[in-house]
C-alpha atoms as a PDB file:
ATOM      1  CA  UNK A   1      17.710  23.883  30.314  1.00  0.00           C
ATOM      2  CA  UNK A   2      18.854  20.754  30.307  1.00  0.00           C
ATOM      3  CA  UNK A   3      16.329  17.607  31.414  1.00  0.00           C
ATOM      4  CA  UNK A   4      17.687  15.631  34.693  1.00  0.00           C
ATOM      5  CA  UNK A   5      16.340  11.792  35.726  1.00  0.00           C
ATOM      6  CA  UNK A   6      13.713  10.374  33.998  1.00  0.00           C
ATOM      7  CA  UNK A   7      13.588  13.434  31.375  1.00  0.00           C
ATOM      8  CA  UNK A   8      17.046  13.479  30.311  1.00  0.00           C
ATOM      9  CA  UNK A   9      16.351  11.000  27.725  1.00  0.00           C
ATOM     10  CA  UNK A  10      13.966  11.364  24.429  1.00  0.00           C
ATOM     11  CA  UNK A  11      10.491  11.076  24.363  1.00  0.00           C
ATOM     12  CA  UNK A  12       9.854   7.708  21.631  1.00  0.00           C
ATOM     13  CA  UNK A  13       6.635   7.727  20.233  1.00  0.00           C
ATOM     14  CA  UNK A  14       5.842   4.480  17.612  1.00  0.00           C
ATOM     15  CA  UNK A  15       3.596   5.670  14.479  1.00  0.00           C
ATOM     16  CA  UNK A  16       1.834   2.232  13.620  1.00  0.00           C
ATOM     17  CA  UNK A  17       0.489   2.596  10.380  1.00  0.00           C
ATOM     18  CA  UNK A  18      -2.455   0.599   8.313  1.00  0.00           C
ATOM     19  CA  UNK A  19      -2.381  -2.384   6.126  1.00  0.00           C
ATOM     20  CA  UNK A  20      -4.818  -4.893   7.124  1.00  0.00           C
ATOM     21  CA  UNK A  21      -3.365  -8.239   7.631  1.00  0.00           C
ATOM     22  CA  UNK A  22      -0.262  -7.027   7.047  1.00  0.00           C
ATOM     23  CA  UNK A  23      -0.725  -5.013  10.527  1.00  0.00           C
ATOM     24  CA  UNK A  24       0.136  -8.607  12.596  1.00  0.00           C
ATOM     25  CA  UNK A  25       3.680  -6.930  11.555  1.00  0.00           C
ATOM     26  CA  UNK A  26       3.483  -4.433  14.030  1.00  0.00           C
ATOM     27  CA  UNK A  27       3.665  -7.500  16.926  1.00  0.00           C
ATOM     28  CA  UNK A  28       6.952  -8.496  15.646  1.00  0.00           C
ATOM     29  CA  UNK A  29       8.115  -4.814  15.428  1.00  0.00           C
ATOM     30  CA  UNK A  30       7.009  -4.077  19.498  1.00  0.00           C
ATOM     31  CA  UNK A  31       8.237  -7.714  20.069  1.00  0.00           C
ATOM     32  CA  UNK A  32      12.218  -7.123  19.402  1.00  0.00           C
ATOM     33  CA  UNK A  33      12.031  -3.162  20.216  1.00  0.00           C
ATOM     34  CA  UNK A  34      10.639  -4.265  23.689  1.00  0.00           C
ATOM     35  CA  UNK A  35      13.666  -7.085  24.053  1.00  0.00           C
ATOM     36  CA  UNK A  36      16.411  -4.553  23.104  1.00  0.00           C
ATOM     37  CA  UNK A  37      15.237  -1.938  25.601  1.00  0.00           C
ATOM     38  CA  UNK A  38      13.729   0.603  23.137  1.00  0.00           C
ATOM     39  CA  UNK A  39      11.604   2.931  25.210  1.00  0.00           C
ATOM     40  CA  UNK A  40       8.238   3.560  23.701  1.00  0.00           C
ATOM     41  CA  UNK A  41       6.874   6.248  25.478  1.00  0.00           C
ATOM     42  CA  UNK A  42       3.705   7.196  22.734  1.00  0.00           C
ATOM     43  CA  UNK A  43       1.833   5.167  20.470  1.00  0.00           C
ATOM     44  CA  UNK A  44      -0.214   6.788  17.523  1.00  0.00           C
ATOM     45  CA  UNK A  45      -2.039   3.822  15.515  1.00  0.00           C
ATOM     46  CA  UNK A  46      -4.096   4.282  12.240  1.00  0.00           C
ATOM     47  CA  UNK A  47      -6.535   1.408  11.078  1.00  0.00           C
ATOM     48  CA  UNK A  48      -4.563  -2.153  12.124  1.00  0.00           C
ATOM     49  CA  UNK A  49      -1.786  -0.001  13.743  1.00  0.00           C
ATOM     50  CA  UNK A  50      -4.572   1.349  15.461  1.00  0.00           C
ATOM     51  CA  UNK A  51      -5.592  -2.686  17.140  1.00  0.00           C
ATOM     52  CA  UNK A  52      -2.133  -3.303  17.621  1.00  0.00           C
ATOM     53  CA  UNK A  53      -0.835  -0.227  19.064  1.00  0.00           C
ATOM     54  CA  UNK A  54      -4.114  -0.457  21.288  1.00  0.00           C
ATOM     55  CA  UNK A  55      -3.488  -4.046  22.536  1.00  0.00           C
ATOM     56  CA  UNK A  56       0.520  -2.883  23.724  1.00  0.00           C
ATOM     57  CA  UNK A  57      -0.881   0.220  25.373  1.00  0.00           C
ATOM     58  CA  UNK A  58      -3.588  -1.708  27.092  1.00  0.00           C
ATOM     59  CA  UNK A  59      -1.165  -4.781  28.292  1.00  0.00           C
ATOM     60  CA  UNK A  60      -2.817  -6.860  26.033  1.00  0.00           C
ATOM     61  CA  UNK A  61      -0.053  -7.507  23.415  1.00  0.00           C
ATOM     62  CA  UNK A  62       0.646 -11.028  24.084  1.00  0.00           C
ATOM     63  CA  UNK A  63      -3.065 -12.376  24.303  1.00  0.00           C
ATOM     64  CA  UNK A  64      -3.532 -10.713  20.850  1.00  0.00           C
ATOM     65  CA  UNK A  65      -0.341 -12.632  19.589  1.00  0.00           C
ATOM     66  CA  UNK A  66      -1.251 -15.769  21.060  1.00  0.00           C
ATOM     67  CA  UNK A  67      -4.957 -15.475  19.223  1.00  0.00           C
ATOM     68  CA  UNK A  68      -2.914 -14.186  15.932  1.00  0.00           C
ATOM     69  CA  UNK A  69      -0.471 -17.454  15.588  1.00  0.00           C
ATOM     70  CA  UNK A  70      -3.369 -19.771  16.073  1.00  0.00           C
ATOM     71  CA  UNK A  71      -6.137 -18.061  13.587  1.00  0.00           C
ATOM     72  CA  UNK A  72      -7.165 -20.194  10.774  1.00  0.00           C
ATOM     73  CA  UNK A  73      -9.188 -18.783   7.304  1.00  0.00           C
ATOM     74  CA  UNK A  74     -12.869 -20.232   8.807  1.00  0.00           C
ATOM     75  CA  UNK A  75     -12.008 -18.760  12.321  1.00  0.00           C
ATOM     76  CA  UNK A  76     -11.359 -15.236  10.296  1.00  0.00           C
ATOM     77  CA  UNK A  77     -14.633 -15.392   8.051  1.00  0.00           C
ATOM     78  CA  UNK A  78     -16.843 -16.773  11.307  1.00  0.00           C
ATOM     79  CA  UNK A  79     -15.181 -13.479  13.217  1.00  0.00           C
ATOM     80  CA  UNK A  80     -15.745 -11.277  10.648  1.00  0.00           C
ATOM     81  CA  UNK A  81     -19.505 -12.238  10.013  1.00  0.00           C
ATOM     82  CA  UNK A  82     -19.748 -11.362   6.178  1.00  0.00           C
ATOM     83  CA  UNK A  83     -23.539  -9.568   6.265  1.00  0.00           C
ATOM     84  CA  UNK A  84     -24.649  -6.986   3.924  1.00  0.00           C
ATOM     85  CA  UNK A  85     -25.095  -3.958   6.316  1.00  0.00           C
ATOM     86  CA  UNK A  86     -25.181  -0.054   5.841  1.00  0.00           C
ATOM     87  CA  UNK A  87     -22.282   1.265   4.068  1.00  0.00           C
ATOM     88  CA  UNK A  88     -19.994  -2.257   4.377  1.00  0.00           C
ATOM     89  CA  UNK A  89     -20.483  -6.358   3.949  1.00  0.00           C
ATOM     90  CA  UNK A  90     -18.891  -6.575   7.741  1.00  0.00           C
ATOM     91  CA  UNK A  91     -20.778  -4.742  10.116  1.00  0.00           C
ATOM     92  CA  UNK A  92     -17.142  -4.990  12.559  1.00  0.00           C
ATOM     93  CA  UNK A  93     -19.567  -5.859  15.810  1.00  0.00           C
ATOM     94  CA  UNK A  94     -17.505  -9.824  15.981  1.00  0.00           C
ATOM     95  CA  UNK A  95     -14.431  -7.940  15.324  1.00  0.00           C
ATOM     96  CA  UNK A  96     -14.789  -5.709  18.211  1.00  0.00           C
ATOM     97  CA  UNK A  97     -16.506  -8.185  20.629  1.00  0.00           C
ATOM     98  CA  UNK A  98     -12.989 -10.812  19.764  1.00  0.00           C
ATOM     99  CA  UNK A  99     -10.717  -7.729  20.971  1.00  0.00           C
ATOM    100  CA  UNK A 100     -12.732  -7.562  24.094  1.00  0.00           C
ATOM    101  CA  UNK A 101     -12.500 -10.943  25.019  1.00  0.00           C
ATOM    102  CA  UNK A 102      -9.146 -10.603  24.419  1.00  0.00           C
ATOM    103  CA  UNK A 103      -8.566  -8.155  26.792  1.00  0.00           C
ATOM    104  CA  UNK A 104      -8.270  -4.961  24.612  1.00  0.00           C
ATOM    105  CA  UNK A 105     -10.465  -2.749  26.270  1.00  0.00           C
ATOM    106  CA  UNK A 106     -10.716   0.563  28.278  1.00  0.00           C
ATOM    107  CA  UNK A 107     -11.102   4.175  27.938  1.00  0.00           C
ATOM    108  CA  UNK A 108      -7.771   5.580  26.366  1.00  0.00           C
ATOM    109  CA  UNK A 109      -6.687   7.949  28.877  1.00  0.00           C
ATOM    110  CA  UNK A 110      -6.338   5.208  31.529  1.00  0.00           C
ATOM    111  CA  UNK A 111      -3.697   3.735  29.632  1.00  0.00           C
ATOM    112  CA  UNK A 112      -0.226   3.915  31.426  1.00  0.00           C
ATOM    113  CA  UNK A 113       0.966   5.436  28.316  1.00  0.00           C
ATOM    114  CA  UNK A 114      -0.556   8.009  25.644  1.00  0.00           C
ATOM    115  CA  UNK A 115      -2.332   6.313  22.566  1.00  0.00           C
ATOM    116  CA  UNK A 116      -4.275   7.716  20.061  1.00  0.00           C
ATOM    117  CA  UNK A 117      -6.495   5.972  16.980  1.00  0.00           C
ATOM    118  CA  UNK A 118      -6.832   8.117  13.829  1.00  0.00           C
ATOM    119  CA  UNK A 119      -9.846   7.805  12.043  1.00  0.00           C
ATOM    120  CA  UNK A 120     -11.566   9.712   8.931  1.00  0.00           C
ATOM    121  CA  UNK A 121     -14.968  11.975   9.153  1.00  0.00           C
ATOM    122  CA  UNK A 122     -17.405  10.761   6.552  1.00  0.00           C
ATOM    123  CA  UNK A 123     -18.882  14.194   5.726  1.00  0.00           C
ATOM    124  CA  UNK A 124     -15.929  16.455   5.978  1.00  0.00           C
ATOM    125  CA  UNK A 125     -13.087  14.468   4.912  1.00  0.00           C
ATOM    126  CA  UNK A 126     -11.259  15.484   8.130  1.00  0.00           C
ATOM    127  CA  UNK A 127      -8.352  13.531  10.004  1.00  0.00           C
ATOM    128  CA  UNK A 128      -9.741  12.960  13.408  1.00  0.00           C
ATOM    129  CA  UNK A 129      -7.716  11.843  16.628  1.00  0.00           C
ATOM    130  CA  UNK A 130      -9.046   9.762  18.790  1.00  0.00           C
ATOM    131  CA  UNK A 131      -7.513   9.303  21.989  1.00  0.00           C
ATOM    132  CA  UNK A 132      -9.889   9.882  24.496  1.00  0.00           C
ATOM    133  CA  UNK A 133     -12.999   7.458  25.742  1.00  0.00           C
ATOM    134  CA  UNK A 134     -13.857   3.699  24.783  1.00  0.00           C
ATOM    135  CA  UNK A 135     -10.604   2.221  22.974  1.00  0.00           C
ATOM    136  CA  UNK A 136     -13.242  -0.429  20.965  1.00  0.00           C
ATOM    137  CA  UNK A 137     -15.211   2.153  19.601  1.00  0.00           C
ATOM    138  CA  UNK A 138     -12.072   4.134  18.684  1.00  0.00           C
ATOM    139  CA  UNK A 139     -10.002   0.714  16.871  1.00  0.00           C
ATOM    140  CA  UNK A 140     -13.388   0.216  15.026  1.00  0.00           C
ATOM    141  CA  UNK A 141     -13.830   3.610  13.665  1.00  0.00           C
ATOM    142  CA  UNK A 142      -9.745   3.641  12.638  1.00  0.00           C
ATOM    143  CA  UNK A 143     -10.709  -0.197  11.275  1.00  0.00           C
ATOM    144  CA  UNK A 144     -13.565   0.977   9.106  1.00  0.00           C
ATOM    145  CA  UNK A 145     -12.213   0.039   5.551  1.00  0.00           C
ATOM    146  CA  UNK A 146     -14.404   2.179   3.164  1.00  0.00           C
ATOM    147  CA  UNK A 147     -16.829  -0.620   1.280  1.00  0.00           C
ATOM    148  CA  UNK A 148     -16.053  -3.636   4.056  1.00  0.00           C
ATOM    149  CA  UNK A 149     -16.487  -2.419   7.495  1.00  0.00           C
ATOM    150  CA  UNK A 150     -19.585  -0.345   8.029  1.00  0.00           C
ATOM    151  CA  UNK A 151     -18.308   3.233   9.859  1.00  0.00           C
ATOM    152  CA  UNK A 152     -19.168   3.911  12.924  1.00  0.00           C
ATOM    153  CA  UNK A 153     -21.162   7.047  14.368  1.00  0.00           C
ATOM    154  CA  UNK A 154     -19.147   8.168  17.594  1.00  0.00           C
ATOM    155  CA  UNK A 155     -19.076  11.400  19.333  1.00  0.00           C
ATOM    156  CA  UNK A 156     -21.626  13.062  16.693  1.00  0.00           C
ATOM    157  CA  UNK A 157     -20.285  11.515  13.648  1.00  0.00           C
ATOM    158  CA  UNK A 158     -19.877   8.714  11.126  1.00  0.00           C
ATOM    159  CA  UNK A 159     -16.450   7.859  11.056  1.00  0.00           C
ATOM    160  CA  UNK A 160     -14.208   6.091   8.750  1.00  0.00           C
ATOM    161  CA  UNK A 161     -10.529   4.113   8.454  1.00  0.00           C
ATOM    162  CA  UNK A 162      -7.738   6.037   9.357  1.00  0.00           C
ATOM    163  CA  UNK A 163      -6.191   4.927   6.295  1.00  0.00           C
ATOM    164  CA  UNK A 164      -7.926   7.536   4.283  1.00  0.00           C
ATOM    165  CA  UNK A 165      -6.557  10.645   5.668  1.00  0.00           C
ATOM    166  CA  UNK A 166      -2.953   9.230   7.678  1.00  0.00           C
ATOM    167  CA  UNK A 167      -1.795   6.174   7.097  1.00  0.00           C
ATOM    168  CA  UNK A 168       1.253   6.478   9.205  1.00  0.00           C
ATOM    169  CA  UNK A 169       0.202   8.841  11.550  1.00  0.00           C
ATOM    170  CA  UNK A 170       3.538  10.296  12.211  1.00  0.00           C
ATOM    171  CA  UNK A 171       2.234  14.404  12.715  1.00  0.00           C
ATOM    172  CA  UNK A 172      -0.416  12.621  15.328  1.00  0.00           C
ATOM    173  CA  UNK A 173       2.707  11.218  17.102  1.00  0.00           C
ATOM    174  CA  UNK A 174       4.565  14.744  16.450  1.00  0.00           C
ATOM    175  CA  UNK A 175       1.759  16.398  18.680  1.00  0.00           C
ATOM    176  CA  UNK A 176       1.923  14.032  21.556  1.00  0.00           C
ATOM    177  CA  UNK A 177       4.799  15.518  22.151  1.00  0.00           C
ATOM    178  CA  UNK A 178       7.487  12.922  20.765  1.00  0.00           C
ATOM    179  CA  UNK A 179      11.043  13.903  20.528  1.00  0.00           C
ATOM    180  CA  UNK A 180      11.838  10.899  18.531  1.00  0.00           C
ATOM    181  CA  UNK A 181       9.286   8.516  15.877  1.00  0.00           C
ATOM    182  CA  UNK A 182       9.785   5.148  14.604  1.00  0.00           C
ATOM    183  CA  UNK A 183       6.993   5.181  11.869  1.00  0.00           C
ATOM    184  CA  UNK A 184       5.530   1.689  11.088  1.00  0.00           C
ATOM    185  CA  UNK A 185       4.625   1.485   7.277  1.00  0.00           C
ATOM    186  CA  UNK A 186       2.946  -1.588   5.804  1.00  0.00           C
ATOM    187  CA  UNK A 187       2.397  -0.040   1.942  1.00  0.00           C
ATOM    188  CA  UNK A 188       3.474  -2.545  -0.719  1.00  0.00           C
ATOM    189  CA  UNK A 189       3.298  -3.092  -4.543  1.00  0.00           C
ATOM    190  CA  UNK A 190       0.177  -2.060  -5.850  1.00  0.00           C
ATOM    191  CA  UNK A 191      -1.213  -5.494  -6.847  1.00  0.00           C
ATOM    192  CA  UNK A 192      -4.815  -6.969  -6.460  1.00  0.00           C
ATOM    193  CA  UNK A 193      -3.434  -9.967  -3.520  1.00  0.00           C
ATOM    194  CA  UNK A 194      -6.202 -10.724  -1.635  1.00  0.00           C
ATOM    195  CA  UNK A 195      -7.017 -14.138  -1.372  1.00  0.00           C
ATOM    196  CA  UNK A 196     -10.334 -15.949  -1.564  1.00  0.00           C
ATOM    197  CA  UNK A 197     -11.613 -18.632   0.754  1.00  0.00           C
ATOM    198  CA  UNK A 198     -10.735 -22.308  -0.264  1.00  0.00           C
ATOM    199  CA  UNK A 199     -13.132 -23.768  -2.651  1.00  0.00           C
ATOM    200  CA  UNK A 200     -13.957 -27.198  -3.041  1.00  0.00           C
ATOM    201  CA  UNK A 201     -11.512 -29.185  -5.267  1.00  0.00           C
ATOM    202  CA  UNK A 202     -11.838 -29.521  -8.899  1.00  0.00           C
ATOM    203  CA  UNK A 203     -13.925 -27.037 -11.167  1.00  0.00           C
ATOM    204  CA  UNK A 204     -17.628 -26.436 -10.580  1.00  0.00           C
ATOM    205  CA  UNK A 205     -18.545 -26.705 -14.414  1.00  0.00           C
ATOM    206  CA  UNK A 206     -16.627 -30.263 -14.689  1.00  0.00           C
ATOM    207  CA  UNK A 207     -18.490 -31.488 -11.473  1.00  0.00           C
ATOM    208  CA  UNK A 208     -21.478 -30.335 -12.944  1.00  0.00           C
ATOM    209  CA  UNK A 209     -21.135 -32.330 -16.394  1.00  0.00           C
ATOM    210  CA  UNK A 210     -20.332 -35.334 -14.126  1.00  0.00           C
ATOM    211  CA  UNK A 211     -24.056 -35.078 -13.170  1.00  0.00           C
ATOM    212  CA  UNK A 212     -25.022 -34.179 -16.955  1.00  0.00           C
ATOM    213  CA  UNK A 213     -26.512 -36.890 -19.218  1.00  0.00           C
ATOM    214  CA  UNK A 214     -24.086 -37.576 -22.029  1.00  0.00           C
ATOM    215  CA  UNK A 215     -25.719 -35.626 -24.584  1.00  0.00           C
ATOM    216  CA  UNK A 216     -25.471 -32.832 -22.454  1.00  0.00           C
ATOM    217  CA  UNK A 217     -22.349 -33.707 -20.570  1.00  0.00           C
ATOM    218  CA  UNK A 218     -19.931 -33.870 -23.758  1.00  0.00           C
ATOM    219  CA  UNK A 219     -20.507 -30.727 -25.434  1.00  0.00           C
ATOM    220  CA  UNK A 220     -20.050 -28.975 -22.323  1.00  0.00           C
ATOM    221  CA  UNK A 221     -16.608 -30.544 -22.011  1.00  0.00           C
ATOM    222  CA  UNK A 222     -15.681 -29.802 -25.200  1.00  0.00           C
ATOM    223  CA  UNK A 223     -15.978 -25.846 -23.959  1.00  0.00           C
ATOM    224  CA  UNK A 224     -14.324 -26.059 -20.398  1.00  0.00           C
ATOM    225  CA  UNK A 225     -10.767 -26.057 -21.589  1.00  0.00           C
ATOM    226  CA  UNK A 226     -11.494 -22.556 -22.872  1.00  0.00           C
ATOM    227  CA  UNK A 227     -13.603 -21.530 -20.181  1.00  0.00           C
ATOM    228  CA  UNK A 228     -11.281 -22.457 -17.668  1.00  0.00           C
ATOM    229  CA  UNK A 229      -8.642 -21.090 -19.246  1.00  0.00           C
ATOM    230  CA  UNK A 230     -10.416 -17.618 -19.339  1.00  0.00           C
ATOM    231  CA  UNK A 231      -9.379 -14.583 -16.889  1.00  0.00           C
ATOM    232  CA  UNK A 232     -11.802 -14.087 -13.962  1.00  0.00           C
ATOM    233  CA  UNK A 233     -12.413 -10.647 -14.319  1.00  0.00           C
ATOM    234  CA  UNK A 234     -11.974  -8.580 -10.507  1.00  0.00           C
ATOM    235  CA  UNK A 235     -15.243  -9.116  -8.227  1.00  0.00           C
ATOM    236  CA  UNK A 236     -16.568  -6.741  -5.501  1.00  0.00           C
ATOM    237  CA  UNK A 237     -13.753  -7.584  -2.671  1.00  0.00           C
ATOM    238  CA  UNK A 238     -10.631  -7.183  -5.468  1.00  0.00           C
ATOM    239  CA  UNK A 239     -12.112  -4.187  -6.329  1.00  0.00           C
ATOM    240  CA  UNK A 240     -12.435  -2.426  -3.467  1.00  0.00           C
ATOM    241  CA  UNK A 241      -8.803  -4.038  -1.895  1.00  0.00           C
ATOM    242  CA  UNK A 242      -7.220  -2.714  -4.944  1.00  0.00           C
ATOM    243  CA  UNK A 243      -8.442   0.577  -4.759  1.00  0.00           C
ATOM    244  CA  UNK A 244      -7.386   1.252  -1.234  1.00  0.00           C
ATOM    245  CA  UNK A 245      -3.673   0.210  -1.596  1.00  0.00           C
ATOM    246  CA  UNK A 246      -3.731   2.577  -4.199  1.00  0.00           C
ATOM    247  CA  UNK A 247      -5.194   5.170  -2.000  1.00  0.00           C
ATOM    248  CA  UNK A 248      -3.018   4.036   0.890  1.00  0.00           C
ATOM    249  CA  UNK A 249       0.576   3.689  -1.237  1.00  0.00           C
ATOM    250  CA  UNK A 250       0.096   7.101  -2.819  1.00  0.00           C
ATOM    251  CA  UNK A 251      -0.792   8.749   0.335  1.00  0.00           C
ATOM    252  CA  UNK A 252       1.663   7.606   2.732  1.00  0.00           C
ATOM    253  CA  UNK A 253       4.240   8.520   0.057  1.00  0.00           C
ATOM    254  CA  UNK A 254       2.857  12.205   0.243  1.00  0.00           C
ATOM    255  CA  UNK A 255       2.447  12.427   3.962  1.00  0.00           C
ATOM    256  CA  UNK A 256       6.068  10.793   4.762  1.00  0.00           C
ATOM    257  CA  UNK A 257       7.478  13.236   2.146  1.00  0.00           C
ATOM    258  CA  UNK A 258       6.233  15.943   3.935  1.00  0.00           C
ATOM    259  CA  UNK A 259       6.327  14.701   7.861  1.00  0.00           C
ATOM    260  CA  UNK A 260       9.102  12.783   8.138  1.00  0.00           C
ATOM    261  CA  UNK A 261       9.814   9.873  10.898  1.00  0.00           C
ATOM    262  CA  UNK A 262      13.293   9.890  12.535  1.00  0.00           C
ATOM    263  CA  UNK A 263      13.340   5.952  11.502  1.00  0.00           C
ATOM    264  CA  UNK A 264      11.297   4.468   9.107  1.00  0.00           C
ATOM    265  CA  UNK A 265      10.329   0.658   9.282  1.00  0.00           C
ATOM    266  CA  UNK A 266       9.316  -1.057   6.242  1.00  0.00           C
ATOM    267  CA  UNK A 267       8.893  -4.822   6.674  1.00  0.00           C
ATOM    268  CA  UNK A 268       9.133  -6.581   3.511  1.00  0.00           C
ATOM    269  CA  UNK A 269       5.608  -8.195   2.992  1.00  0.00           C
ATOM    270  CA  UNK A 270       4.976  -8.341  -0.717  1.00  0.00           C
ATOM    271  CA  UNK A 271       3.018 -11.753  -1.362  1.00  0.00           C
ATOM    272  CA  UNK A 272       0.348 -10.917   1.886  1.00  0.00           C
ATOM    273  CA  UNK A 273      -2.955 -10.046   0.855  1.00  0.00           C
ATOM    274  CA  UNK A 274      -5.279  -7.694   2.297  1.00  0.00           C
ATOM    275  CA  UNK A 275      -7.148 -10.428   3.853  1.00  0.00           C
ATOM    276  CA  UNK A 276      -4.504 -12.556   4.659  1.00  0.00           C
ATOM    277  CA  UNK A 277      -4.929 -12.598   8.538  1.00  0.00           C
ATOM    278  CA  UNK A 278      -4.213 -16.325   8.861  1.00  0.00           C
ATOM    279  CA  UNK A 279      -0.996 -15.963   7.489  1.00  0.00           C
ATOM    280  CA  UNK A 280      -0.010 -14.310  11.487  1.00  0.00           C
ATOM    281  CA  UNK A 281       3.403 -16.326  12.148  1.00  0.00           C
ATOM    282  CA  UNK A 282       5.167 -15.063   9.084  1.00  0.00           C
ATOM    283  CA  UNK A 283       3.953 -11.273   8.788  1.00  0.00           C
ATOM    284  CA  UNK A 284       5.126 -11.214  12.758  1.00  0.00           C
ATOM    285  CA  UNK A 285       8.759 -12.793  11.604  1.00  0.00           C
ATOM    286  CA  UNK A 286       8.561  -9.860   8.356  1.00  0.00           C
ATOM    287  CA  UNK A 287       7.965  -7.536  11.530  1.00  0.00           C
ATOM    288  CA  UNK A 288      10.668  -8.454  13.873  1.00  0.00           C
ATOM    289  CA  UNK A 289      13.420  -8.988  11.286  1.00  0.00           C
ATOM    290  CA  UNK A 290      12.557  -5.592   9.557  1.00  0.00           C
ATOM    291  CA  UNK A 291      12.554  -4.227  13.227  1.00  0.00           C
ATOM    292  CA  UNK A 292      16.064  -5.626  14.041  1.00  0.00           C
ATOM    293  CA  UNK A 293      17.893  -4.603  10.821  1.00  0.00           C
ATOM    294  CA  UNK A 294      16.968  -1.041  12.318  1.00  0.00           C
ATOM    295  CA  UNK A 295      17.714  -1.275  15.413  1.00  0.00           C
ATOM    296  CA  UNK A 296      21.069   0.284  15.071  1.00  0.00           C
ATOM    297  CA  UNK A 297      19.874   3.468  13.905  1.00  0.00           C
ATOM    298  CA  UNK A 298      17.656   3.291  16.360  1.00  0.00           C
ATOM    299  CA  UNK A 299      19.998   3.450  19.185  1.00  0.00           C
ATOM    300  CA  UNK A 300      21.889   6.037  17.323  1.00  0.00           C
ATOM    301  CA  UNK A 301      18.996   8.394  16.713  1.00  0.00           C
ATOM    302  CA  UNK A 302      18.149   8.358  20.143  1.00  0.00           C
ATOM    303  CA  UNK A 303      21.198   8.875  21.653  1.00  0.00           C
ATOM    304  CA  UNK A 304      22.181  11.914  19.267  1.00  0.00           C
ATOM    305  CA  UNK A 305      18.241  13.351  20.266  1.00  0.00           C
ATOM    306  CA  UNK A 306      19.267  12.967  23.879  1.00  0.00           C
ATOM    307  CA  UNK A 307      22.848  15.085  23.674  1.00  0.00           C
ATOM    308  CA  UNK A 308      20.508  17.747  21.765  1.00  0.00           C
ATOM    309  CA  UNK A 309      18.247  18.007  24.912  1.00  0.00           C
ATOM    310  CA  UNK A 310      20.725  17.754  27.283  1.00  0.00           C
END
């Protein structure tokens, strides 16, 4: 039967996937899909996709954007609160109370439109959807990167980032009943690209021979040439960053091979590090000018969906 009014076009769900910093892309994407008229019906989010899909669905896209553009690297370390806690070094709790003030908030299914935050059980390994209750809880659980953020116990169980299981939670879209799904994927180069806080200028061991008495002083700066010169080997944070893009890269290749979007958006972000998130104004521009290079196919996909239903 063919659909009539409101039904006779496609159902568009967006499939927001994970990347950490590299998730401010997803503004830009909404941003120019929402100015040409792109009707987003469903929004599946895992890990970043997860805070950004959330903040659209909630009507509090803009105020996130706003608070994105202005961020600075000591405003993103005082937000994060680096603390040793169990099972991360950011127990998520100034992430989550930021979102609130800005307005993200809510139980999910009093959004105007369907949204759902996938997230990984600790124990079983399992993909779990989230898309009923507190939106907070369910963005931190998605948000839980496995050695940063601490997981979160909700609903009976210690939950993880989405990213493990579904990166780019297409089949999560699939089931909310979209008949068409732009997928959202942030996976780059595999490449250790975090970047650490600023430190002060000049090298530590030269300041330190500046305060050395001569005896002391010159011998040691007859080493630093090589000792500067020497390759830091990875700490804790490259470690752990490296690993997951890995994890991430491989397994959004695997899922998207097997469930595949009906348009696939892959803003072009290969110098932003995990931690990146002051960076905002140019991973949003990577977002909207990967979103309008597809917007053509876009348009087409949709409208050759809607003569199939009608």
């Amino acid at each position: 039967m063919a659909r009539t009014n409101k039904a006779s076009r496609p159902r568009v769900a967006l499939a927001l996937g994970s990347g950490a910093a590299r998730g401010w892309a997803h503004i830009g994407v909404l941003e120019v899909l929402l100015q040409a008229d792109v009707p987003i019906d469903i929004i599946a989010g895992s890990s970043a996709g997860a805070l950004v899909g959330a903040a659209h669905a909630c009507g509090a896209l803009e105020n996130l954007k706003r608070r994105v553009l202005e961020l600075t690297m000591r405003q993103v370390l005082a937000t994060v609160e680096l603390r040793f806690s169990r099972g991360g070094i950011v127990t998520g709790r100034g992430i989550i109370a930021e979102l609130e003030r800005l307005g993200i908030s809510g139980h999910m299914e009093d959004f105007p439109l369907p949204f759902l935050a996938v997230a990984t059980e600790l124990v079983s390994g399992a993909e779990v959807w989230l898309r009923h209750g507190d939106v907070l809880s369910a963005i931190h659980a998605s948000m839980a990167m496995p050695g940063v953020i601490a997981p979160v116990y909700r609903d009976g169980r210690w939950l993880l980032d989405g990213a493990v299981t579904n990166p780019v939670p297409v089949s999560a879209a699939r089931a909310l009943g979209a008949d068409v799904i732009i997928a959202v994927a942030l996976d780059q180069e595999i490449a250790l690209r975090h970047r650490l806080p600023e430190q002060p200028e000049g090298d530590p061991l030269e300041t330190l021979a500046e305060y050395l008495p001569g005896f002391l002083a010159q011998p040691l700066r007859r080493i630093l040439p090589e000792v500067i010169r020497g390759e830091r080997a990875p700490g804790y944070v490259d470690v752990v960053t490296g690993a997951i893009d890995i994890m991430q890269a491989q397994i959004t290749r695997a899922r998207l091979a097997g469930e595949p979007p009906h348009v696939l958006i892959r803003p072009l972000l290969p110098h932003i590090g995990t931690f990146d998130f002051d960076r905002g104004a140019e991973i949003i521009d990577a977002g909207r000018e990967a979103a309008r290079a597809a917007l053509p196919h876009i348009r087409r996909v949709i409208e050759s969906v809607r003569e199939i239903l009608n």
